[in-house]
PDB file of N, CA and C in Angstrom:
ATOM      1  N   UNK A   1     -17.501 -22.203 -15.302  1.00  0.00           N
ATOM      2  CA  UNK A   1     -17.872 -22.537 -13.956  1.00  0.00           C
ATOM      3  C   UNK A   1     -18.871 -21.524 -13.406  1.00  0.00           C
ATOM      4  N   UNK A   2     -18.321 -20.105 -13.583  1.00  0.00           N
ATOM      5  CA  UNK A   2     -19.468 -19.205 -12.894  1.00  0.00           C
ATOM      6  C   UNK A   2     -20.696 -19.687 -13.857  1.00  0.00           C
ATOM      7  N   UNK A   3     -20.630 -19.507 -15.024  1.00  0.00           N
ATOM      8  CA  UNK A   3     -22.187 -19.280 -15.903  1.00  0.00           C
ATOM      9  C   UNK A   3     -22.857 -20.462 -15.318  1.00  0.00           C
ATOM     10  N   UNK A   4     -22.547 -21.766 -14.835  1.00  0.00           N
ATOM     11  CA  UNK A   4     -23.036 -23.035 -14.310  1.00  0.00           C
ATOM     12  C   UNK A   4     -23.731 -22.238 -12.891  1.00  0.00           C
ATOM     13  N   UNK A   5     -23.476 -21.592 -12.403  1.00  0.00           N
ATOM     14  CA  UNK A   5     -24.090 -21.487 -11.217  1.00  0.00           C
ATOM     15  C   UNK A   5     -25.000 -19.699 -11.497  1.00  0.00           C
ATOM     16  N   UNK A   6     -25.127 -19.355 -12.543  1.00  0.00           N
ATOM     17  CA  UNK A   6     -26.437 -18.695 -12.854  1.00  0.00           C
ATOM     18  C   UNK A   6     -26.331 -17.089 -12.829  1.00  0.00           C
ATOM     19  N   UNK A   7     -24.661 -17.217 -13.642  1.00  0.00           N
ATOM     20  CA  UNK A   7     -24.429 -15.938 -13.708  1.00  0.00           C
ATOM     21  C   UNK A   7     -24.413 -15.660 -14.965  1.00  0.00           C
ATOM     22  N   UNK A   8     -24.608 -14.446 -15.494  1.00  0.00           N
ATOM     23  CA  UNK A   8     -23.756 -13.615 -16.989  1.00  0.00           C
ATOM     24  C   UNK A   8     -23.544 -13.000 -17.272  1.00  0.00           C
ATOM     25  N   UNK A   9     -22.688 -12.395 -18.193  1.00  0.00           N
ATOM     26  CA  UNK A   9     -21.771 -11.162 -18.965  1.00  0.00           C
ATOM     27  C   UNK A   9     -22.756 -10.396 -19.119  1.00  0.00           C
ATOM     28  N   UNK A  10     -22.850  -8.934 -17.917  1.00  0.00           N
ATOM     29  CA  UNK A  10     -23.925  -7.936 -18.206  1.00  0.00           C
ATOM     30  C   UNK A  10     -24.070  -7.650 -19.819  1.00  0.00           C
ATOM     31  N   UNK A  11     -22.814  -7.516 -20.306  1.00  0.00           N
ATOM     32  CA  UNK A  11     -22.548  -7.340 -21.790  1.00  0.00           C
ATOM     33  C   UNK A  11     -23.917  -7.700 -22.596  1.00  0.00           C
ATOM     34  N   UNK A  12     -24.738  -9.380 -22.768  1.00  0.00           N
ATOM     35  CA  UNK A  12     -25.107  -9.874 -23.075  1.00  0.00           C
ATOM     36  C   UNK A  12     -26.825  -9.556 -22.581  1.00  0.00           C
ATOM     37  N   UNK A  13     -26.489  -8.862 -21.348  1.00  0.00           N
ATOM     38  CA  UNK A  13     -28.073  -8.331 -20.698  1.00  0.00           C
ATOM     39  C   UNK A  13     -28.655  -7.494 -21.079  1.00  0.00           C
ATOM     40  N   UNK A  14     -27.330  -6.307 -21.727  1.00  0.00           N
ATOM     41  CA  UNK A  14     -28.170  -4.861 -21.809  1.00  0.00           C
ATOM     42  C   UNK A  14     -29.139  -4.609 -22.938  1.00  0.00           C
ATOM     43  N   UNK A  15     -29.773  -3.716 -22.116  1.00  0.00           N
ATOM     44  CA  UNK A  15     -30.973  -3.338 -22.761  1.00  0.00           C
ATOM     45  C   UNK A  15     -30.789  -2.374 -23.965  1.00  0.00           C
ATOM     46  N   UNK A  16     -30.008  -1.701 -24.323  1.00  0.00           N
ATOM     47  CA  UNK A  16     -29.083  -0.751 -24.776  1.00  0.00           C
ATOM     48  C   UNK A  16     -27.692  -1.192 -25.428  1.00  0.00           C
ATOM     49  N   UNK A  17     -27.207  -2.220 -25.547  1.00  0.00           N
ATOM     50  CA  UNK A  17     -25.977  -2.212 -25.944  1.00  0.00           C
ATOM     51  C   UNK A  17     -25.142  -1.906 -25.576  1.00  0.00           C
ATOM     52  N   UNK A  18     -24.063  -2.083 -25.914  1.00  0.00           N
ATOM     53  CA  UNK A  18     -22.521  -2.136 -25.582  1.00  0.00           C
ATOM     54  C   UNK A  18     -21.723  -1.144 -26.093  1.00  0.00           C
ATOM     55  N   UNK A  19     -21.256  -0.065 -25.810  1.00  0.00           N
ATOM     56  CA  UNK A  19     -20.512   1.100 -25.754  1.00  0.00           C
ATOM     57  C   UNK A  19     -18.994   0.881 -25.699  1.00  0.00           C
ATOM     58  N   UNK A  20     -18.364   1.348 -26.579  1.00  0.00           N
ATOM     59  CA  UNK A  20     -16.808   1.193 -26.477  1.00  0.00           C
ATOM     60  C   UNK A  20     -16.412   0.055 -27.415  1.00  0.00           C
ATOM     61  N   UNK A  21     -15.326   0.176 -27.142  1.00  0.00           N
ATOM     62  CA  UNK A  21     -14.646  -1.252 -27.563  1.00  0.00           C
ATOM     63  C   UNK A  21     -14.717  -2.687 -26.784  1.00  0.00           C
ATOM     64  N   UNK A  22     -14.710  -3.554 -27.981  1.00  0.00           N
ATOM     65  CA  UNK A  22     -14.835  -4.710 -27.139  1.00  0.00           C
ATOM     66  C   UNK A  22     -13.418  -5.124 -25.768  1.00  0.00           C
ATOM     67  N   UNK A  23     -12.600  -4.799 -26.452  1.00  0.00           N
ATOM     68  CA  UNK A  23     -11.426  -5.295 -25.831  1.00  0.00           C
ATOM     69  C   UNK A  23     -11.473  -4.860 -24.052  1.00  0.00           C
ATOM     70  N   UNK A  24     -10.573  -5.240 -23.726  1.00  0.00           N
ATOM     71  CA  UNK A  24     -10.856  -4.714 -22.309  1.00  0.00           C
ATOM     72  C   UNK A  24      -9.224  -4.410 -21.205  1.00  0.00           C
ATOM     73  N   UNK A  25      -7.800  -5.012 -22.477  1.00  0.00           N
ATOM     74  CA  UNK A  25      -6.956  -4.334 -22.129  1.00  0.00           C
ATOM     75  C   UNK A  25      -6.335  -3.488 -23.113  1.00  0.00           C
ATOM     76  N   UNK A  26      -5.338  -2.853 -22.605  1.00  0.00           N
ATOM     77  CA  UNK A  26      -4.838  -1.441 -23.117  1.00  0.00           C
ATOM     78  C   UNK A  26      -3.466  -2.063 -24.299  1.00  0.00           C
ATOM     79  N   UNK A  27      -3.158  -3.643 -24.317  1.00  0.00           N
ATOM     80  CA  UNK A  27      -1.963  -4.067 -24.958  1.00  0.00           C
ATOM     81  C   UNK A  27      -2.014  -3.900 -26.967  1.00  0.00           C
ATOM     82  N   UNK A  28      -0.630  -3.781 -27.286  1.00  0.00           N
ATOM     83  CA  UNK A  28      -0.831  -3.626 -28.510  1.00  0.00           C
ATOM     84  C   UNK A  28      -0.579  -5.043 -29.198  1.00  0.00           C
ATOM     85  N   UNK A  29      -1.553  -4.522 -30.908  1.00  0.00           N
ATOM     86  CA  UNK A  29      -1.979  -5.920 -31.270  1.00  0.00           C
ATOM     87  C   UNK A  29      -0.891  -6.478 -31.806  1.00  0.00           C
ATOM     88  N   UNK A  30       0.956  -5.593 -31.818  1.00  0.00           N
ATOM     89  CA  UNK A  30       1.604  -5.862 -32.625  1.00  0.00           C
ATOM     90  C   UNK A  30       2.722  -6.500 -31.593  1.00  0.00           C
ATOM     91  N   UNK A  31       2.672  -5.716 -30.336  1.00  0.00           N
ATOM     92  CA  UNK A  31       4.234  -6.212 -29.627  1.00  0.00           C
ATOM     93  C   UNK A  31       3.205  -6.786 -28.465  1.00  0.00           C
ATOM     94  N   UNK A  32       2.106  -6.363 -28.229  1.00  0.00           N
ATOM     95  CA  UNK A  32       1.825  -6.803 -26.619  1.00  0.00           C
ATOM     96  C   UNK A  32       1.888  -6.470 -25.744  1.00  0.00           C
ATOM     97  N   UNK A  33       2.664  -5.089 -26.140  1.00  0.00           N
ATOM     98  CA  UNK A  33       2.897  -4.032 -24.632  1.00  0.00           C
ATOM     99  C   UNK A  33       1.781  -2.903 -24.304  1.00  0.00           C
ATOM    100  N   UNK A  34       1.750  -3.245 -23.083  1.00  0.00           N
ATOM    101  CA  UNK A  34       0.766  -2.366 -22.469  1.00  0.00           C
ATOM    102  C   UNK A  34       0.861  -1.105 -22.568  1.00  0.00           C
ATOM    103  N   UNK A  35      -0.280  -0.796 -22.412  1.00  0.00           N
ATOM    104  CA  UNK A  35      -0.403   1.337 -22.555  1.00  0.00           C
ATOM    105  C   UNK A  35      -0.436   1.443 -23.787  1.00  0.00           C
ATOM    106  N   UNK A  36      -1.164   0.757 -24.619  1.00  0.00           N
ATOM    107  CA  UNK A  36      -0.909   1.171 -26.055  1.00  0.00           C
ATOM    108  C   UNK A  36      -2.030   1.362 -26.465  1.00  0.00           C
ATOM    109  N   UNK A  37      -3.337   0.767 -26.210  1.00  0.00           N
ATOM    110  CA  UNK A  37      -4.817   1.411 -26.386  1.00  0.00           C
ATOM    111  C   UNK A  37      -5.702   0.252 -27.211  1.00  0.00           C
ATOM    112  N   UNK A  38      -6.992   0.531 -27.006  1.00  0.00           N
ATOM    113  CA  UNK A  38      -7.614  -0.737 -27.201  1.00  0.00           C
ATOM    114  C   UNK A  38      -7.324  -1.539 -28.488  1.00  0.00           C
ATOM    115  N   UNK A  39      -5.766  -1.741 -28.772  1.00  0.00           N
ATOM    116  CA  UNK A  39      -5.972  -2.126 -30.364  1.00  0.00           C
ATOM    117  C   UNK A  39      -6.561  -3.899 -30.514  1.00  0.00           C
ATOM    118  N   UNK A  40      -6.604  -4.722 -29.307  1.00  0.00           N
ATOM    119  CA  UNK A  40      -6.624  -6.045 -29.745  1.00  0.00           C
ATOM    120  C   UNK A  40      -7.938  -6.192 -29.388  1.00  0.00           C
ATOM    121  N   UNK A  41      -8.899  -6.052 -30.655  1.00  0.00           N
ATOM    122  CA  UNK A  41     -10.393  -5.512 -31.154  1.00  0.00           C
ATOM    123  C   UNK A  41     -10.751  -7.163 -30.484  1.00  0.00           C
ATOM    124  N   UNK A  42     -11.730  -7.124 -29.668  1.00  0.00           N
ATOM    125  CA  UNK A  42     -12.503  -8.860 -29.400  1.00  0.00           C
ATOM    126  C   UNK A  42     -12.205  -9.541 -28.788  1.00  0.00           C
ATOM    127  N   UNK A  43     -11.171  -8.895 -27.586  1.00  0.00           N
ATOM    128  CA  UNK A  43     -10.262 -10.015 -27.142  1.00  0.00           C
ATOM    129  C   UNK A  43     -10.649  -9.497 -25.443  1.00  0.00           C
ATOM    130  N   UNK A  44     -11.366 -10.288 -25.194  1.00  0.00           N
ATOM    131  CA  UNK A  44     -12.380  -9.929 -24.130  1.00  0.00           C
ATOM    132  C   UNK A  44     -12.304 -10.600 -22.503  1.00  0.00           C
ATOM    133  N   UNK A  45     -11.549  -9.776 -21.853  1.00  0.00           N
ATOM    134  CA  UNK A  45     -10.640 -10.401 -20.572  1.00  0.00           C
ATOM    135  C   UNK A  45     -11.500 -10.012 -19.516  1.00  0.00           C
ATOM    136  N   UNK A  46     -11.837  -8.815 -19.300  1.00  0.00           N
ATOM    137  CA  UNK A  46     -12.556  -8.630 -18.138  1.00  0.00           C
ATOM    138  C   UNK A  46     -14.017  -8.521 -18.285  1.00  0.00           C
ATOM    139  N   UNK A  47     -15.000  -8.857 -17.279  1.00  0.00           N
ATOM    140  CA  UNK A  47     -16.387  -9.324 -17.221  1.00  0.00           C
ATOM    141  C   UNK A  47     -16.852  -8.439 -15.990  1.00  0.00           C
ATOM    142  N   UNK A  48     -18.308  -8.357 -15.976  1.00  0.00           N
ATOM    143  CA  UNK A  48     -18.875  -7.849 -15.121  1.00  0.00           C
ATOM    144  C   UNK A  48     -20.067  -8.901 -15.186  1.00  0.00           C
ATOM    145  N   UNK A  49     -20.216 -10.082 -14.148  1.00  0.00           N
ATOM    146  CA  UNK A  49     -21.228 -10.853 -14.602  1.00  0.00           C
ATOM    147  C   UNK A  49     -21.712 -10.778 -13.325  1.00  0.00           C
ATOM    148  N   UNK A  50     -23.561 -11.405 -13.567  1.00  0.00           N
ATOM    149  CA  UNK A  50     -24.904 -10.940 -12.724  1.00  0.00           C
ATOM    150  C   UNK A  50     -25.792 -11.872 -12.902  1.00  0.00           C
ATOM    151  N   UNK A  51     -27.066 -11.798 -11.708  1.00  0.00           N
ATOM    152  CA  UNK A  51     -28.055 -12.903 -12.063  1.00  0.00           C
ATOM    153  C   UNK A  51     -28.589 -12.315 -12.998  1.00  0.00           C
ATOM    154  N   UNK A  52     -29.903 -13.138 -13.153  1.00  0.00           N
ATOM    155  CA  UNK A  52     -31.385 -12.399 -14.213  1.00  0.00           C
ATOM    156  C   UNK A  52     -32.011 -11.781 -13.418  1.00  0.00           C
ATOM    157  N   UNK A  53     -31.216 -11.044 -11.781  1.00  0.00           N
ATOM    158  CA  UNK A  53     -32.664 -10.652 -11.312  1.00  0.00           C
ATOM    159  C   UNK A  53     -31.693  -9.304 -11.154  1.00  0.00           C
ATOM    160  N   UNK A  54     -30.930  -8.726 -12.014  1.00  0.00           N
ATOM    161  CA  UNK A  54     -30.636  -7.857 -12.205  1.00  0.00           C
ATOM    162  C   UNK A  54     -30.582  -7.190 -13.786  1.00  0.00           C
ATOM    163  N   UNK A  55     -31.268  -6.047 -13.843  1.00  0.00           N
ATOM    164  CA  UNK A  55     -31.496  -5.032 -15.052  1.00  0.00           C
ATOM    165  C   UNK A  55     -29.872  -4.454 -15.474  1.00  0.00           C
ATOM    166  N   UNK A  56     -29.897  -4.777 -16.845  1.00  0.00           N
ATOM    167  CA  UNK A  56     -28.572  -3.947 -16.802  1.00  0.00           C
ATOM    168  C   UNK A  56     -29.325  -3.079 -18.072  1.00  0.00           C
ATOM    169  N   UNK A  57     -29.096  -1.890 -18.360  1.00  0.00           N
ATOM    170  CA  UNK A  57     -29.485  -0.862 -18.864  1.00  0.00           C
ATOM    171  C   UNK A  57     -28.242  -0.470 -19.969  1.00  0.00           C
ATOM    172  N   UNK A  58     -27.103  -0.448 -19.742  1.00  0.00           N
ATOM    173  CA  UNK A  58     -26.310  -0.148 -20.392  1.00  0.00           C
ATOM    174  C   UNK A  58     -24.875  -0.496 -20.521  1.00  0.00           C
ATOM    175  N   UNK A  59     -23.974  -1.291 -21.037  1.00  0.00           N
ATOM    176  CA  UNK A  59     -22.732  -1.895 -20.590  1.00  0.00           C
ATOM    177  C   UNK A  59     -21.234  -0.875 -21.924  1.00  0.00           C
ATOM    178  N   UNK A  60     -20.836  -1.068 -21.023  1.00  0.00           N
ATOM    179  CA  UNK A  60     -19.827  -0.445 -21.684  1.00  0.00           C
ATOM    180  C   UNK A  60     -18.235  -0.690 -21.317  1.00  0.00           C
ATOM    181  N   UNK A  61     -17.152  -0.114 -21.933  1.00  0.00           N
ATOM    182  CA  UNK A  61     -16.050  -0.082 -21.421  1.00  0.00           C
ATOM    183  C   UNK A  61     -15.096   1.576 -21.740  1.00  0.00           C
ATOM    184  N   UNK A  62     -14.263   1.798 -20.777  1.00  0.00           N
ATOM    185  CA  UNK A  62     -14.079   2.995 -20.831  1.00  0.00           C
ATOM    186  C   UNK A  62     -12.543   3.248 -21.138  1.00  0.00           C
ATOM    187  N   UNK A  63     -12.569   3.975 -22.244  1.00  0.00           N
ATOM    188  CA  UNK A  63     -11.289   4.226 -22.614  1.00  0.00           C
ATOM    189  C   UNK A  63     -10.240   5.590 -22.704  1.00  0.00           C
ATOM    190  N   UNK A  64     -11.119   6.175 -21.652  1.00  0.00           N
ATOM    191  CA  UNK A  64     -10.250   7.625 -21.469  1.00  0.00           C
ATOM    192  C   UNK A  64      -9.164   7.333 -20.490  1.00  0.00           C
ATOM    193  N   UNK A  65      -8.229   8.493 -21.047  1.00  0.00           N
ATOM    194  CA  UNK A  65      -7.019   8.758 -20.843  1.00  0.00           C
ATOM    195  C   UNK A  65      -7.115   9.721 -19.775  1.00  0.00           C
ATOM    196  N   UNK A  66      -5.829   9.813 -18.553  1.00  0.00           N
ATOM    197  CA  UNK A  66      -5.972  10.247 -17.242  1.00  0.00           C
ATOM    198  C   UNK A  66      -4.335  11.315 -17.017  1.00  0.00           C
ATOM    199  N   UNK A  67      -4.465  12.581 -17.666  1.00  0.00           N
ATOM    200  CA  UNK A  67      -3.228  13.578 -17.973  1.00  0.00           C
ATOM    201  C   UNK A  67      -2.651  13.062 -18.953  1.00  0.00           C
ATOM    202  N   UNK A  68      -3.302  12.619 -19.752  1.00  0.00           N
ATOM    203  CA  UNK A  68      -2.555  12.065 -21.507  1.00  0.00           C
ATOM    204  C   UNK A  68      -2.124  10.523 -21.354  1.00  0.00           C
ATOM    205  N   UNK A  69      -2.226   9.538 -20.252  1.00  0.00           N
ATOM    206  CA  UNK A  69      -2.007   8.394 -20.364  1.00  0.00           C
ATOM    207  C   UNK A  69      -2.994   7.623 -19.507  1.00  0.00           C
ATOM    208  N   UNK A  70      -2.943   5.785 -20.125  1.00  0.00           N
ATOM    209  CA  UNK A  70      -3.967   4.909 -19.330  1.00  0.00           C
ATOM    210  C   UNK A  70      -3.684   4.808 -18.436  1.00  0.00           C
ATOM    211  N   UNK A  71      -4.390   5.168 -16.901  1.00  0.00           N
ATOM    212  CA  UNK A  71      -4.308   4.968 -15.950  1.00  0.00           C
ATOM    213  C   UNK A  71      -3.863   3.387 -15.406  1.00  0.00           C
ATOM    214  N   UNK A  72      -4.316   2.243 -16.664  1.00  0.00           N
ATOM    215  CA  UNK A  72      -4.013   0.912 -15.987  1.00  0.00           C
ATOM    216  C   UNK A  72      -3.601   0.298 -17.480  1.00  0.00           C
ATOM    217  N   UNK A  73      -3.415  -1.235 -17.089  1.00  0.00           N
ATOM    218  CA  UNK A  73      -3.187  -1.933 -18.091  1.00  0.00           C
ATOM    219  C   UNK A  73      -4.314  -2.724 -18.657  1.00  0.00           C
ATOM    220  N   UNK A  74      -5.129  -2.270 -18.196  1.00  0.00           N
ATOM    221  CA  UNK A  74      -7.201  -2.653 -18.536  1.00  0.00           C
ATOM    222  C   UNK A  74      -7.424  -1.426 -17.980  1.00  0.00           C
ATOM    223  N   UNK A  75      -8.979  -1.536 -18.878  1.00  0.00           N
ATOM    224  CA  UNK A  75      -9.883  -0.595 -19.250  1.00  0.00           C
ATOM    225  C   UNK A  75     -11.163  -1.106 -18.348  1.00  0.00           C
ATOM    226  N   UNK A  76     -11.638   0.092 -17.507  1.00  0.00           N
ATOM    227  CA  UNK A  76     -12.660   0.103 -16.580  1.00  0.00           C
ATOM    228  C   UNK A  76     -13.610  -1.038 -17.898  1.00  0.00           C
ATOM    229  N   UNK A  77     -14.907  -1.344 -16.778  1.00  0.00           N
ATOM    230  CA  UNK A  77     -15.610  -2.314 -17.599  1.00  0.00           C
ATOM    231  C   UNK A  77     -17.067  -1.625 -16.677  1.00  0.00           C
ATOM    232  N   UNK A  78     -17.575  -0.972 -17.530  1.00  0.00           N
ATOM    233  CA  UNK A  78     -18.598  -0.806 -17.112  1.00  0.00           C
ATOM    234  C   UNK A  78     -20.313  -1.197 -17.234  1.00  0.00           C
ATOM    235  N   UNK A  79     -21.254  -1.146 -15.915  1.00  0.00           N
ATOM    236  CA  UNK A  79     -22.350  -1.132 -16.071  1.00  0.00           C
ATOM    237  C   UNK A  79     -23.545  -0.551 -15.609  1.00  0.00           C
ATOM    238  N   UNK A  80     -24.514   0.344 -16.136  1.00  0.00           N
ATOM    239  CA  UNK A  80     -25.386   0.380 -15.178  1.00  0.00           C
ATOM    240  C   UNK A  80     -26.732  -0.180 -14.982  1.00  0.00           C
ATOM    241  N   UNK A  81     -26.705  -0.609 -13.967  1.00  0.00           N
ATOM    242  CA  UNK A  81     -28.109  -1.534 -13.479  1.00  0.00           C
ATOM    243  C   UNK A  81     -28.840  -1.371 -12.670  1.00  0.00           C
ATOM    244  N   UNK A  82     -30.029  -2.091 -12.708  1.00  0.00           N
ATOM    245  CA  UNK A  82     -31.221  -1.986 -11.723  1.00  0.00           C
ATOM    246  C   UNK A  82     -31.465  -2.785 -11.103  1.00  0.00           C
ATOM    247  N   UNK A  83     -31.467  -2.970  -9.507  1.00  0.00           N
ATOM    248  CA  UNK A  83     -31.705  -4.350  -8.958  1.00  0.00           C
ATOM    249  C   UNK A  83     -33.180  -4.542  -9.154  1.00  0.00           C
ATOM    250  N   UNK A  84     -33.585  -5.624  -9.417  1.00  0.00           N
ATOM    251  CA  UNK A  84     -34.937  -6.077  -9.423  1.00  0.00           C
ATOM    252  C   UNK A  84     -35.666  -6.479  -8.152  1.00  0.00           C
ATOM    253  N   UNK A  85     -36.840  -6.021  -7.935  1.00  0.00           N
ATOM    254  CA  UNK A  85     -37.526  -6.219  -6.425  1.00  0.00           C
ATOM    255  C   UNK A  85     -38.266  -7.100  -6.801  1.00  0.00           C
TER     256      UNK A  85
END
Protein backbone atom coordinates (compact mmCIF):
# COMPACT_ATOMS: atom_id res chain seq x y z
CA UNK A 1 0.00 0.00 0.00
CA UNK A 2 2.64 2.60 1.02
CA UNK A 3 5.06 1.71 -2.12
CA UNK A 4 1.59 2.46 -4.30
CA UNK A 5 1.60 5.89 -3.16
CA UNK A 6 5.45 6.63 -3.95
CA UNK A 7 7.36 5.57 -1.19
CA UNK A 8 10.62 3.22 -0.53
CA UNK A 9 12.87 1.20 1.65
CA UNK A 10 15.77 3.84 2.08
CA UNK A 11 17.58 0.40 2.21
CA UNK A 12 17.13 0.15 -1.57
CA UNK A 13 18.17 4.07 -2.13
CA UNK A 14 21.50 4.16 -0.66
CA UNK A 15 24.16 5.37 -2.26
CA UNK A 16 26.57 3.40 -0.09
CA UNK A 17 24.93 0.37 1.04
CA UNK A 18 23.60 -1.24 3.82
CA UNK A 19 25.54 -1.64 7.07
CA UNK A 20 24.69 -4.24 9.67
CA UNK A 21 22.56 -6.94 9.57
CA UNK A 22 19.68 -7.41 7.65
CA UNK A 23 17.37 -8.42 10.35
CA UNK A 24 15.84 -5.81 12.32
CA UNK A 25 14.69 -7.73 15.54
CA UNK A 26 16.74 -8.93 18.41
CA UNK A 27 14.60 -12.67 18.48
CA UNK A 28 16.36 -15.98 18.35
CA UNK A 29 16.35 -18.13 15.26
CA UNK A 30 15.83 -21.17 17.52
CA UNK A 31 13.12 -20.36 20.35
CA UNK A 32 11.97 -16.80 19.25
CA UNK A 33 12.77 -15.10 22.29
CA UNK A 34 13.73 -11.77 22.35
CA UNK A 35 17.10 -10.22 23.50
CA UNK A 36 18.92 -12.74 21.82
CA UNK A 37 20.64 -10.77 18.88
CA UNK A 38 20.33 -10.43 15.29
CA UNK A 39 20.27 -14.20 14.66
CA UNK A 40 17.09 -14.38 12.21
CA UNK A 41 19.54 -13.26 9.17
CA UNK A 42 16.75 -11.58 6.32
CA UNK A 43 13.91 -11.34 8.15
CA UNK A 44 13.19 -7.77 7.64
CA UNK A 45 10.40 -6.05 9.92
CA UNK A 46 11.23 -2.60 10.31
CA UNK A 47 11.55 0.07 7.34
CA UNK A 48 12.52 3.49 7.01
CA UNK A 49 10.71 4.42 3.74
CA UNK A 50 10.97 7.92 1.57
CA UNK A 51 10.18 9.68 -1.67
CA UNK A 52 12.83 9.96 -4.65
CA UNK A 53 13.18 13.42 -3.64
CA UNK A 54 15.13 12.32 -0.86
CA UNK A 55 19.10 11.29 -0.93
CA UNK A 56 19.82 8.58 1.28
CA UNK A 57 23.62 8.26 1.59
CA UNK A 58 23.85 5.48 3.86
CA UNK A 59 21.33 2.88 5.52
CA UNK A 60 22.02 0.79 8.14
CA UNK A 61 20.85 -1.01 11.29
CA UNK A 62 22.29 -0.83 14.69
CA UNK A 63 23.20 -3.46 16.87
CA UNK A 64 24.93 -2.24 19.94
CA UNK A 65 24.38 -3.25 23.23
CA UNK A 66 23.37 -0.60 26.09
CA UNK A 67 25.41 -1.82 29.77
CA UNK A 68 25.77 -5.38 28.21
CA UNK A 69 22.11 -5.75 26.98
CA UNK A 70 19.52 -4.76 23.91
CA UNK A 71 17.97 -1.89 24.86
CA UNK A 72 14.69 -3.14 22.81
CA UNK A 73 13.23 -6.01 21.13
CA UNK A 74 14.28 -4.32 17.54
CA UNK A 75 17.20 -2.85 16.41
CA UNK A 76 17.36 0.98 15.63
CA UNK A 77 17.00 1.18 11.70
CA UNK A 78 18.98 3.62 10.45
CA UNK A 79 19.51 6.44 7.80
CA UNK A 80 21.30 9.22 6.66
CA UNK A 81 19.88 11.57 4.12
CA UNK A 82 19.72 14.57 2.13
CA UNK A 83 16.62 16.40 1.40
CA UNK A 84 16.62 17.37 -2.16
CA UNK A 85 15.89 21.14 -3.15
Amino acid sequence: MLAENQLVDSRKLSWHGHYGPLTSITNSKFTLTPFSGPELSGFILDHILLSNQITVLVHGIDIAKVNGEYPSDHFPVIADIVFNH
